[in-house]
Protein backbone atom coordinates (compact mmCIF):
# COMPACT_ATOMS: atom_id res chain seq x y z
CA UNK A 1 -74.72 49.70 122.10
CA UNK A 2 -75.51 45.76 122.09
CA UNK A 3 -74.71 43.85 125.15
CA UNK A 4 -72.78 41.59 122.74
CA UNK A 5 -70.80 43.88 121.78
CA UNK A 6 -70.30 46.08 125.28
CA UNK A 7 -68.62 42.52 126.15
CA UNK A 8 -66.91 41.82 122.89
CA UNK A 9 -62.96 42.32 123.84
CA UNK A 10 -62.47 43.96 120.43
CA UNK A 11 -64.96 46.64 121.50
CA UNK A 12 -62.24 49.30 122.77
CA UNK A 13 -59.86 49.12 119.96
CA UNK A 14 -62.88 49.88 117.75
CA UNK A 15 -63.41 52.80 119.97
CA UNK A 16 -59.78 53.94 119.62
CA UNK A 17 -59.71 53.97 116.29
CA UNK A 18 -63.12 55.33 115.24
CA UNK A 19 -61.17 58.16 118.17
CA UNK A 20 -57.99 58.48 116.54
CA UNK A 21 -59.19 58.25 112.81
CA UNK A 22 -62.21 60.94 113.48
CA UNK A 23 -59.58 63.17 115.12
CA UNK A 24 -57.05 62.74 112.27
CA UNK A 25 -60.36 63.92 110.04
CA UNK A 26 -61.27 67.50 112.32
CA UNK A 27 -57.80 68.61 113.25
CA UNK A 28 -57.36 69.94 109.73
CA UNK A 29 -58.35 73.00 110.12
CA UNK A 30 -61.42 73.67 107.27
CA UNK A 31 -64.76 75.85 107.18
CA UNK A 32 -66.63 74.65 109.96
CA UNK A 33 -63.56 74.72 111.97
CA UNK A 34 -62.77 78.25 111.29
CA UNK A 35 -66.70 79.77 111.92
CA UNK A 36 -66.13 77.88 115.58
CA UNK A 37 -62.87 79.65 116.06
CA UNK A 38 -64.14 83.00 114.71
CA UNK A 39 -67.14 83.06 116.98
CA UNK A 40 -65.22 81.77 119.90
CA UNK A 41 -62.64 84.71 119.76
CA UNK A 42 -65.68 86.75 119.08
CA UNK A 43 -66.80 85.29 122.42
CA UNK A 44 -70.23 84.86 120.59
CA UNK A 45 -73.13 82.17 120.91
CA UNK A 46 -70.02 79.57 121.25
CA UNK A 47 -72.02 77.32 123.26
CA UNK A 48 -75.11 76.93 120.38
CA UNK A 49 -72.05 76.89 117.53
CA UNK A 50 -69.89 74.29 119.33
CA UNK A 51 -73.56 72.08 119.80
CA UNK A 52 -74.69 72.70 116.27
CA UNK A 53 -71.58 71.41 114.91
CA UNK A 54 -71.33 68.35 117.42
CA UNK A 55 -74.51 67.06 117.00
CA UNK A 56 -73.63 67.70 113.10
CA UNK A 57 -71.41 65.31 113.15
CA UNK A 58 -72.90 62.84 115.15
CA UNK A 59 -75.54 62.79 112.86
CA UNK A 60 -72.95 62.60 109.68
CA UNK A 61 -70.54 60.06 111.67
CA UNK A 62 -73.84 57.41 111.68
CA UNK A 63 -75.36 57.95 108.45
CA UNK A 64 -72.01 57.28 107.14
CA UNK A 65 -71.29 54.30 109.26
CA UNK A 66 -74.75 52.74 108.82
CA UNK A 67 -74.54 53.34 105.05
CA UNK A 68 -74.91 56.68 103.27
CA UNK A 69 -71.16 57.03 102.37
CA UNK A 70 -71.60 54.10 100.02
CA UNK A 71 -74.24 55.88 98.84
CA UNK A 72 -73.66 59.16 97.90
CA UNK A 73 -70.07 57.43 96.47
CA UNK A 74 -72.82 55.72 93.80
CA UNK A 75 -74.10 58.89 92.70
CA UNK A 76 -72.15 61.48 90.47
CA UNK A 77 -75.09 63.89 90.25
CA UNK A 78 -75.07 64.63 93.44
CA UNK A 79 -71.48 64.99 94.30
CA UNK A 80 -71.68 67.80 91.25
CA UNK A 81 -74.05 69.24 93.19
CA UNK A 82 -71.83 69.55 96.21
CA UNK A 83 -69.08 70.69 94.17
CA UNK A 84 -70.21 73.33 92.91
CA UNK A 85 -72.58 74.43 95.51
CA UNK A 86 -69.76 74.15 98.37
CA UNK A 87 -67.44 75.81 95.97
CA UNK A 88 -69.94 78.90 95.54
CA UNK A 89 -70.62 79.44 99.26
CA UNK A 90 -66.82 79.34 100.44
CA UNK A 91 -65.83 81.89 97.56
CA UNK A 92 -68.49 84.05 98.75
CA UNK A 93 -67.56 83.58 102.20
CA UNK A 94 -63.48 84.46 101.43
CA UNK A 95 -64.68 87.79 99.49
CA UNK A 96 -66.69 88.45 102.79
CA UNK A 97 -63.98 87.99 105.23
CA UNK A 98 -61.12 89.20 102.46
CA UNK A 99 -63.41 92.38 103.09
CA UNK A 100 -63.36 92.42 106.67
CA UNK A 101 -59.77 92.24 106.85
CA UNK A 102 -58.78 94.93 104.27
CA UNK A 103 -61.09 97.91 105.97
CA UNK A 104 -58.31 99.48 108.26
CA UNK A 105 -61.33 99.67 111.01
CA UNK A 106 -62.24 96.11 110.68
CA UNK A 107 -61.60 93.68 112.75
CA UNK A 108 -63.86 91.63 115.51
CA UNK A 109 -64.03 93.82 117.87
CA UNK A 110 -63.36 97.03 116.31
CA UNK A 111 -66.51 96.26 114.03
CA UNK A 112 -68.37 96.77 116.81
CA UNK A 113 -71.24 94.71 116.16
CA UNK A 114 -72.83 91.35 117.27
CA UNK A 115 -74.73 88.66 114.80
CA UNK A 116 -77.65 87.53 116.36
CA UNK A 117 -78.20 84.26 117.41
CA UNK A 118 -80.25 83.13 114.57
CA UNK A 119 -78.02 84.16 111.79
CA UNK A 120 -75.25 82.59 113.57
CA UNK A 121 -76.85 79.23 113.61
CA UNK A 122 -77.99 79.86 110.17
CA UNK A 123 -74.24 80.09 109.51
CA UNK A 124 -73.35 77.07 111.51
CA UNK A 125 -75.76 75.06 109.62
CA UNK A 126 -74.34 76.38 106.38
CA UNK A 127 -71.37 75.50 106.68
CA UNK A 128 -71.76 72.16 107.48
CA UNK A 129 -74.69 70.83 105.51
CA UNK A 130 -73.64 72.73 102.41
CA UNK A 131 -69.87 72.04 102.55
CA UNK A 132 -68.97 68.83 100.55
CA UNK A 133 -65.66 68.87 102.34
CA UNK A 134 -68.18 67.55 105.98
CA UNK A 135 -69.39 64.80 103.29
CA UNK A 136 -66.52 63.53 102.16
CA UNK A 137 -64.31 63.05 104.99
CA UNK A 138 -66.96 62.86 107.72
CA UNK A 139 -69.52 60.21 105.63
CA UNK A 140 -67.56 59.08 102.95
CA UNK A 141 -64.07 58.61 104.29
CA UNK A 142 -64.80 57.99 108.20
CA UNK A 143 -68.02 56.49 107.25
CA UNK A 144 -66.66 54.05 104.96
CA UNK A 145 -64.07 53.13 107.37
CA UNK A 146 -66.79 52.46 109.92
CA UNK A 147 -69.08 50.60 107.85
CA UNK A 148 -66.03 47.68 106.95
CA UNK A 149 -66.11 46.98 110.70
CA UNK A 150 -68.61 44.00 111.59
CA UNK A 151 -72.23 45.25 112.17
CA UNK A 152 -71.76 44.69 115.95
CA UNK A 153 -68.86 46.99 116.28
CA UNK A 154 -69.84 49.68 113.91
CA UNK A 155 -71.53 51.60 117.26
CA UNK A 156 -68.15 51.52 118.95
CA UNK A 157 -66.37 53.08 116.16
CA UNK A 158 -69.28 55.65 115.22
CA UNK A 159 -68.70 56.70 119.41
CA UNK A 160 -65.07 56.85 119.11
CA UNK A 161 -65.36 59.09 116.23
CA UNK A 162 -68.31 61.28 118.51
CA UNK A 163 -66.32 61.47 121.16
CA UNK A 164 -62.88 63.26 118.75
CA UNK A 165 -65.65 65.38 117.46
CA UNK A 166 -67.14 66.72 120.89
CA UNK A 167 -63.99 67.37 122.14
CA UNK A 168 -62.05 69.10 119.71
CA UNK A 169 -65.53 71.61 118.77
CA UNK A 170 -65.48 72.05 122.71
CA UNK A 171 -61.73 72.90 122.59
CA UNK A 172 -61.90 75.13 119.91
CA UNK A 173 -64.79 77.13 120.77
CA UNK A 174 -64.59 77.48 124.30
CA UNK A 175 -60.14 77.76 124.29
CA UNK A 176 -60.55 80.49 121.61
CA UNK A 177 -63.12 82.05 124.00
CA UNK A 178 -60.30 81.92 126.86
CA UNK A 179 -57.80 83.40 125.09
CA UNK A 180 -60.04 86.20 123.31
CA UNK A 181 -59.73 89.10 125.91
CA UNK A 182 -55.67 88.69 125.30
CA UNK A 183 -56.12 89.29 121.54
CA UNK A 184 -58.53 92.39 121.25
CA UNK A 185 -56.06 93.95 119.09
CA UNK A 186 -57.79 95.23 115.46
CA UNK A 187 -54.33 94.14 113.96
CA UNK A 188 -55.22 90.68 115.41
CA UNK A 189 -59.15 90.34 114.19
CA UNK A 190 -57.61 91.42 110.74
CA UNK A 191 -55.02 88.83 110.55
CA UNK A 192 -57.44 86.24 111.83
CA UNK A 193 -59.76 87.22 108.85
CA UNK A 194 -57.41 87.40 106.05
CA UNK A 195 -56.57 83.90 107.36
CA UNK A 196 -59.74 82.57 106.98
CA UNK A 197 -60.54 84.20 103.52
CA UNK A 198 -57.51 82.29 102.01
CA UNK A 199 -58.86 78.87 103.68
CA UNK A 200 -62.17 79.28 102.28
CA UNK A 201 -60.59 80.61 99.09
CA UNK A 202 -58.28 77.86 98.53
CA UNK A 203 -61.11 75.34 99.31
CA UNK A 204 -63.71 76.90 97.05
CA UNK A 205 -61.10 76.83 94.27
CA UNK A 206 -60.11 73.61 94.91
CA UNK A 207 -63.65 71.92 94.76
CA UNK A 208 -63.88 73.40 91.24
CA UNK A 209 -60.57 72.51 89.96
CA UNK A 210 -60.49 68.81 91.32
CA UNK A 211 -63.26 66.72 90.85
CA UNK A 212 -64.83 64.90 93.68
C-alpha cells in the first residue's frame, strides 16, 4: 500500500468497510462455504482447502477492485456462460450429496473413506472458479464497491475485504475440525449432507430460473 495512503486518515474506515462489507458477502453460507465445512468435519486436507479458498478470494477481491467487475458486468455472453455452467455443477453436486445422505450407511465417517488430496483441491478449485455465485458477489458486487473508492484507497478496502475472507475460511475449516470428534454420529454426517444437497440444489435452480 502507498505511503500516501498508509498516512491518509481515511485509510482505516476504508479498511472497515472493505471488512464489514466482505464479511456481510461470505457469512451466507453458499458452495464454497459448505465444501470447507464438509472437509473440516471430515477433518480432511482443511489446511490446503481453507488456503485454496483464501488466496481465491484474494485474487477475486483485486481483480474486482482494480476492474474486472465492470467488466464481466459489460458482457452477457459470458455471464450465460456462468449461468449455466455453475447451475450444472451444483445440480450435480446436490444429486451427489442427496445420495450420500439417503444410503442408511452413509455418512462421513461411516463411509469410511478418504479423498485424496488432489481431488480435494480439484474440488476446491471447482467450486470457486466455476461458481458464478464467487463472481458476482466477490468481483462484481464487492468489487464494484471497491473500485468507486479513490484509486489510493482501493488497496485498503481490497485488505479489509482479505482480511473477512481469511478469517471466516480459517474459522470455518479449522472450528468444524474442533468440533468433528463430538459429531461422529452417521445420523449427523447424513443430516449434514442432505443439508448441503438442498443448498446446492436451490442454487443450481436458482441460476437457471433468474437471470444474472
Amino acid at each position: 500500500m502507498p505511503a500516501s495512503a498508509l498516512a491518509d486518515p481515511s485509510t482505516p474506515a476504508v479498511f472497515a468497510q472493505g471488512w464489514a462489507m466482505g464479511a456481510g458477502l461470505i457469512l451466507a453460507i453458499g458452495a464454497q462455504n459448505a465444501l470447507v465445512l464438509r472437509q473440516g468435519l471430515r477433518r480432511e486436507h482443511v489446511g490446503a482447502v481453507v488456503a485454496v479458498c483464501t488466496l481465491s478470494d484474494w485474487l477475486l477481491i483485486a481483480l474486482g477492485v482494480f476492474g474486472l467487475g465492470a467488466l464481466i458486468q459489460g458482457q452477457p455472453v459470458l455471464l450465460e456462460i456462468f449461468r449455466f455452467g455453475g447451475a450444472a455443477f451444483l445440480l450435480g453436486y446436490a444429486l451427489l450429496a442427496a445420495r450420500r445422505a439417503w444410503r442408511p450407511a452413509a455418512g462421513l465417517d461411516a463411509a469410511g473413506t478418504s479423498a485424496g488430496l488432489g481431488a480435494t483441491l480439484a474440488a476446491a478449485f471447482a467450486f470457486t472458479y466455476l461458481n458464478p455465485h464467487v463472481y458476482l458477489d466477490t468481483v462484481v458486487l464487492l468489487g464494484g464497491l471497491g473500485a468507486r473508492q479513490p484509486a489510493e484507497l482501493r488497496p485498503a478496502f481490497a485488505a479489509g475485504a482479505g482480511l473477512a475472507s481469511a478469517m471466516w475460511f480459517g474459522l470455518l475449516g479449522f472450528g468444524a475440525a474442533a468440533a468433528a470428534p463430538r459429531l461422529r454420529s452417521p445420523t449427523t454426517w447424513r443430516v449434514v449432507d442432505a443439508v448441503i444437497a438442498l443448498l446446492m440444489a436451490g442454487l443450481g435452480l436458482q441460476l437457471l430460473l433468474q437471470p444474472l
